[in-house]
Protein backbone atom coordinates (compact mmCIF):
# COMPACT_ATOMS: atom_id res chain seq x y z
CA UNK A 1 0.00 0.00 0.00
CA UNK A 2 1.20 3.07 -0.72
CA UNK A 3 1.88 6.05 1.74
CA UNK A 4 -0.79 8.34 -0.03
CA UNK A 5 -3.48 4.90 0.21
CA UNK A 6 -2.47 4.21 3.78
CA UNK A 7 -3.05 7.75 4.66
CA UNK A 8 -6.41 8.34 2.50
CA UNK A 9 -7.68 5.42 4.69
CA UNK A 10 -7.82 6.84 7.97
CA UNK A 11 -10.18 9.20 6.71
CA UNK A 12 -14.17 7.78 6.56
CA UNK A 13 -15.99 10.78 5.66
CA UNK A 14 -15.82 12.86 2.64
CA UNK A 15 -13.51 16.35 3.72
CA UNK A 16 -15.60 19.64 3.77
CA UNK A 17 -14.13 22.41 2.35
CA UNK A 18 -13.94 24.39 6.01
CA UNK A 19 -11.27 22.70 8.53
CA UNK A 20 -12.84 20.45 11.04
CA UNK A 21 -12.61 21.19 14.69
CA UNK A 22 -10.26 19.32 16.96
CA UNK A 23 -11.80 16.71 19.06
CA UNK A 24 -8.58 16.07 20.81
CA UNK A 25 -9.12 16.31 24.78
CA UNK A 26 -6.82 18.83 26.54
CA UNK A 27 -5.66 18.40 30.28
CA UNK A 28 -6.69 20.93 32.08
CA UNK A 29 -3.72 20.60 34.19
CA UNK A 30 -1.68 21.71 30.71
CA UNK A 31 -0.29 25.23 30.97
CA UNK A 32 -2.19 27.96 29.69
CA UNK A 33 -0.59 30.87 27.53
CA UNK A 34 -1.50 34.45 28.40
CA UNK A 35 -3.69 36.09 26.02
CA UNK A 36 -0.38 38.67 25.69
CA UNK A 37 1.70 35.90 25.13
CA UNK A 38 -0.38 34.43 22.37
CA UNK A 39 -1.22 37.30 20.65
CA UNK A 40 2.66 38.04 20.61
CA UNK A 41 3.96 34.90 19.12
CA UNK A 42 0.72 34.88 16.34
CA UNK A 43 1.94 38.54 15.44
CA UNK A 44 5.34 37.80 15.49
CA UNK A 45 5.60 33.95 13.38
CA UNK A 46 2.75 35.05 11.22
CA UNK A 47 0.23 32.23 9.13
CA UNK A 48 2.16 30.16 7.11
CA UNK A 49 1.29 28.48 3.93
CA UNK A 50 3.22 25.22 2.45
CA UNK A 51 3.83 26.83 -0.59
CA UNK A 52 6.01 30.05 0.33
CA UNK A 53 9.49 28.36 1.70
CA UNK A 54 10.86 29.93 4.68
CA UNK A 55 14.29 29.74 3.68
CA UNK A 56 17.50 27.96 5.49
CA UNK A 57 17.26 24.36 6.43
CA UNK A 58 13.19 24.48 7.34
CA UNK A 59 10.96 22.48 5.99
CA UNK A 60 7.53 22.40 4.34
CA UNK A 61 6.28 25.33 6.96
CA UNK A 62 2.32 25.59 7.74
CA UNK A 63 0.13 27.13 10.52
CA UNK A 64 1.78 29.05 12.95
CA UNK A 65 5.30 27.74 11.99
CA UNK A 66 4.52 24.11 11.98
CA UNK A 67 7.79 22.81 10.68
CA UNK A 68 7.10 19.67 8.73
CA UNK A 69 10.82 18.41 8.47
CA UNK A 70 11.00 18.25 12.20
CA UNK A 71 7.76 15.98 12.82
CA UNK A 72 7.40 12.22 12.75
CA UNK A 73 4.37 11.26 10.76
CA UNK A 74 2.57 10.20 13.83
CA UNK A 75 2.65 13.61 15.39
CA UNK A 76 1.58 15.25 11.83
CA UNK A 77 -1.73 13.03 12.08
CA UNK A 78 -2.47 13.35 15.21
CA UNK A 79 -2.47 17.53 14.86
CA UNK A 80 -3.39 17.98 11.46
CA UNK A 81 -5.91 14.62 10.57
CA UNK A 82 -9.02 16.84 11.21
CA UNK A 83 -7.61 20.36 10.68
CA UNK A 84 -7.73 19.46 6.77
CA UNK A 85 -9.23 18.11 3.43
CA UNK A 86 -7.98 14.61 3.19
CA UNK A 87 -6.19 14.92 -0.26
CA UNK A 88 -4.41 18.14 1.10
CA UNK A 89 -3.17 16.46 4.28
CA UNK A 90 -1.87 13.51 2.60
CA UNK A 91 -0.35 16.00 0.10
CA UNK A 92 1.61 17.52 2.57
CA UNK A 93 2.24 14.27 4.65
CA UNK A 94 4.42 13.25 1.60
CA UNK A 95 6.94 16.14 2.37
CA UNK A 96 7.52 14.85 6.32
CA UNK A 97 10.82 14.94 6.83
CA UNK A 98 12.22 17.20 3.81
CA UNK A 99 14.20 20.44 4.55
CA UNK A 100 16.69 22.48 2.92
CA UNK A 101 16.50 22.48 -1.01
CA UNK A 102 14.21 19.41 -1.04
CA UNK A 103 11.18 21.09 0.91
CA UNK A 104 11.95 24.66 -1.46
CA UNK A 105 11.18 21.84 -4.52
CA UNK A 106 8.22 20.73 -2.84
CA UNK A 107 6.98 24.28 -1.92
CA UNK A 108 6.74 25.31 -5.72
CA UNK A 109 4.19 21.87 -5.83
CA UNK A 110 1.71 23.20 -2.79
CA UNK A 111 0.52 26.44 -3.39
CA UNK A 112 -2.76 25.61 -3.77
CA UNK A 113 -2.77 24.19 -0.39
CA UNK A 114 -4.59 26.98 2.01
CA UNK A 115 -4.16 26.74 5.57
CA UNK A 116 -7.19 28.68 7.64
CA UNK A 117 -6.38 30.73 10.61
CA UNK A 118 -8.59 28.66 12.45
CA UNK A 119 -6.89 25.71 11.95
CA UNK A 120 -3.21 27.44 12.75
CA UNK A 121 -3.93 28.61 16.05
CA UNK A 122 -5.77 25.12 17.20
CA UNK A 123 -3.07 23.21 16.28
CA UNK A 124 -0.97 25.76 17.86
CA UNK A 125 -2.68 25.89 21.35
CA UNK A 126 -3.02 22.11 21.02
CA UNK A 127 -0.20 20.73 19.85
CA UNK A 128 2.70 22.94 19.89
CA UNK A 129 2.21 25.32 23.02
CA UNK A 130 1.99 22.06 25.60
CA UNK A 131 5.44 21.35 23.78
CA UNK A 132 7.12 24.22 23.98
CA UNK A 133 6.28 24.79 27.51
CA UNK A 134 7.98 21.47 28.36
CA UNK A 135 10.79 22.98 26.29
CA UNK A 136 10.94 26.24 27.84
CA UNK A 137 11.07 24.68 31.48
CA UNK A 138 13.99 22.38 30.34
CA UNK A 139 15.83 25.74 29.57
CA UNK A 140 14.81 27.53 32.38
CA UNK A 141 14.29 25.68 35.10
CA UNK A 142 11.63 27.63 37.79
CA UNK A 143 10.01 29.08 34.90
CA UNK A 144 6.47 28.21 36.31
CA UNK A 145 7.16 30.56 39.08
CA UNK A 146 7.20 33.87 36.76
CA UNK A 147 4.26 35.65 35.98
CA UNK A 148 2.25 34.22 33.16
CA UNK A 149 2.85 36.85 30.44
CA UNK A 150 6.85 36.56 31.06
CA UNK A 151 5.97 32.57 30.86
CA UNK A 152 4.54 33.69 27.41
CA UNK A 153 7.62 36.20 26.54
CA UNK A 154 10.38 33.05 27.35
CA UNK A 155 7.52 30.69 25.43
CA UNK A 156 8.04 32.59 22.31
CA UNK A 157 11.84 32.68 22.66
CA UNK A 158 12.24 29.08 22.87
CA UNK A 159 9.39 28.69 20.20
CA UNK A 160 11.38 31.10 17.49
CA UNK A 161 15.14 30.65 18.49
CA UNK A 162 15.58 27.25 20.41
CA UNK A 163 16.92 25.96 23.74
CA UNK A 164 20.62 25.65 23.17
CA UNK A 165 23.01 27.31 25.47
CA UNK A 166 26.25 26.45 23.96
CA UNK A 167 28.24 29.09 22.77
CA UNK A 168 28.76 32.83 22.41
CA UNK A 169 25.59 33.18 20.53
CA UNK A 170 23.95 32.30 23.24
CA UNK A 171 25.12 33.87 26.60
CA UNK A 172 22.45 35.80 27.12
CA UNK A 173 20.29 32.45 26.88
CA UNK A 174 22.70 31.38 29.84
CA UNK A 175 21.85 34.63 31.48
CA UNK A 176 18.23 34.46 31.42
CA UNK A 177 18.78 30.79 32.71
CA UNK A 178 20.68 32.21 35.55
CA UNK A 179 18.34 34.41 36.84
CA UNK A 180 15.52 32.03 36.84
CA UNK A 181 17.01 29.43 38.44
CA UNK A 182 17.03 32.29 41.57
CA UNK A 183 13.56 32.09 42.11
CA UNK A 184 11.83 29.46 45.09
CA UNK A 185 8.67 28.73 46.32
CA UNK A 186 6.99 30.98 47.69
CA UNK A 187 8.43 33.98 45.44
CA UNK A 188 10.23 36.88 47.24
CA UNK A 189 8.94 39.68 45.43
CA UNK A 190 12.28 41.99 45.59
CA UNK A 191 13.85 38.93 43.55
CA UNK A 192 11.45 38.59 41.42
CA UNK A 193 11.74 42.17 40.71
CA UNK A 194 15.66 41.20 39.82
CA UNK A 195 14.93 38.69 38.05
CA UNK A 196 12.25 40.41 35.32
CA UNK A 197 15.01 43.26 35.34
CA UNK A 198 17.47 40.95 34.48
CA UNK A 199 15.05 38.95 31.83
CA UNK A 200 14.51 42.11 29.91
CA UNK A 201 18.28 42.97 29.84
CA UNK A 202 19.42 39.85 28.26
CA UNK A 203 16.34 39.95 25.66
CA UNK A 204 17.45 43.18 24.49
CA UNK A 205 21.29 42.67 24.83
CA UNK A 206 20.10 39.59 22.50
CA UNK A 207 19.83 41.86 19.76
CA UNK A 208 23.24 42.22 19.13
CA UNK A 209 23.25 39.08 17.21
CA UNK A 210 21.05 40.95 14.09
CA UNK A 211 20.38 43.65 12.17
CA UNK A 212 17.80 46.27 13.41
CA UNK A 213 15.72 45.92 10.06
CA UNK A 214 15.15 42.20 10.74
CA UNK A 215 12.51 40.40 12.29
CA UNK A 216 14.18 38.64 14.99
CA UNK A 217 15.73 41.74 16.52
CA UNK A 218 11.89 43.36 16.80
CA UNK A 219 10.54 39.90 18.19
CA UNK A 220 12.87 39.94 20.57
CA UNK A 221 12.13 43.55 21.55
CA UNK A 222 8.90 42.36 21.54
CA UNK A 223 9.42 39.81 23.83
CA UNK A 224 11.27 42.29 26.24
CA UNK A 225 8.76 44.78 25.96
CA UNK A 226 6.24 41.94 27.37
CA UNK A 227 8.28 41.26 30.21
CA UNK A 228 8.73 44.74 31.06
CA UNK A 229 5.11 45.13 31.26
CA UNK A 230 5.19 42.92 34.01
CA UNK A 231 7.07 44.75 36.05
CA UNK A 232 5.23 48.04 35.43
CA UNK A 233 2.71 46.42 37.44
């Protein structure tokens, strides 16, 4: 059986042209993004569509950056099964696992493809926010202890740039790692005070590693500018 075969047969109903809703059951014990934080990260990674190529090594990229060179196939059905038409979802299950130049070839194949807002941001507050909070509390450890929109701000810096700490590039990752790991339970409010000042410091020192005009240096400054808000408080 082919892949495109094995994949048209998990579906039993024709597809409508109009997404259909997640029926996947969400813990309510999963962490929650601020409404600052979300907005943030949906302004800031913007909708994409499989056939504009992102550039670099990323793959086929859809939704709210939903890398598809960086998913199993498993994960891909799970989140995207009843977010889309059957023939476009196993259209774009064929490109699992390309990056580079072979996902740019594939891109040029999939404009047609239209991902709907809708769909984006479920799969985004389903799928990939539960992640990258498990991600962002690997990098900072005591993380859960912030308040919930500088939870969002360090959310949407793992989410755009990563969790490595290796190397020059990323000191100020080290930094912000640093100055969490200060915080206990119950939180003294002077060092919690230190520690947002500190948070918003490295975010904008972070800057340093791009040009003003680009994207990442505002999303960062974004990111800064949520954390700051915080402490205006």
């Amino acid at each position: 059986m082919s892949l495109f075969s094995w994949l048209s047969s998990l579906f039993q109903i024709k597809p409508s042209m109009e997404p259909i809703p997640s029926t996947r059951l969400v813990s309510p014990n999963l962490f929650a993004l601020s409404q600052k934080g979300e907005e943030l990260i949906l302004e800031q990674e913007g909708l994409d569509q499989p056939g504009n190529f992102v550039g670099g090594n990323s793959g086929v990229t859809i939704g709210i950056g939903y890398d598809l060179g960086t998913v199993s196939l498993s994960e891909f059905t799970e989140d995207w099964k009843n977010m889309l038409p059957r023939s476009d979802f196993c259209r774009l299950a064929e490109t699992i696992g390309f990056s580079g130049s072979r996902a740019k070839e594939a891109c040029q194949h999939l404009g047609d493809i239209k991902i709907s807002r809708m769909a984006a941001v479920t799969v985004f507050n389903t799928s990939t926010v539960p992640h990258f909070w498990k991600e962002t509390l690997l990098a900072f450890p005591g993380a859960q202890l912030l308040p919930s929109d500088v939870q969002g701000a360090l959310l949407s810096l793992v989410y755009n740039r990563g969790a490595a700490m290796q190397g020059d590039r990323r000191k100020e990752m080290r930094d912000i790692r640093d100055a969490v790991a200060r915080l206990s339970n119950p939180v003294d409010p002077a060092v919690l005070k230190e520690v947002l000042q500190s948070i918003v410091a490295a975010l904008k020192s972070m800057t340093r590693l791009w040009p003003s005009t680009s994207g990442v240096y505002k999303h960062r400054l974004a990111e800064a500018a949520l954390v700051q808000s915080a402490l205006d408080l």
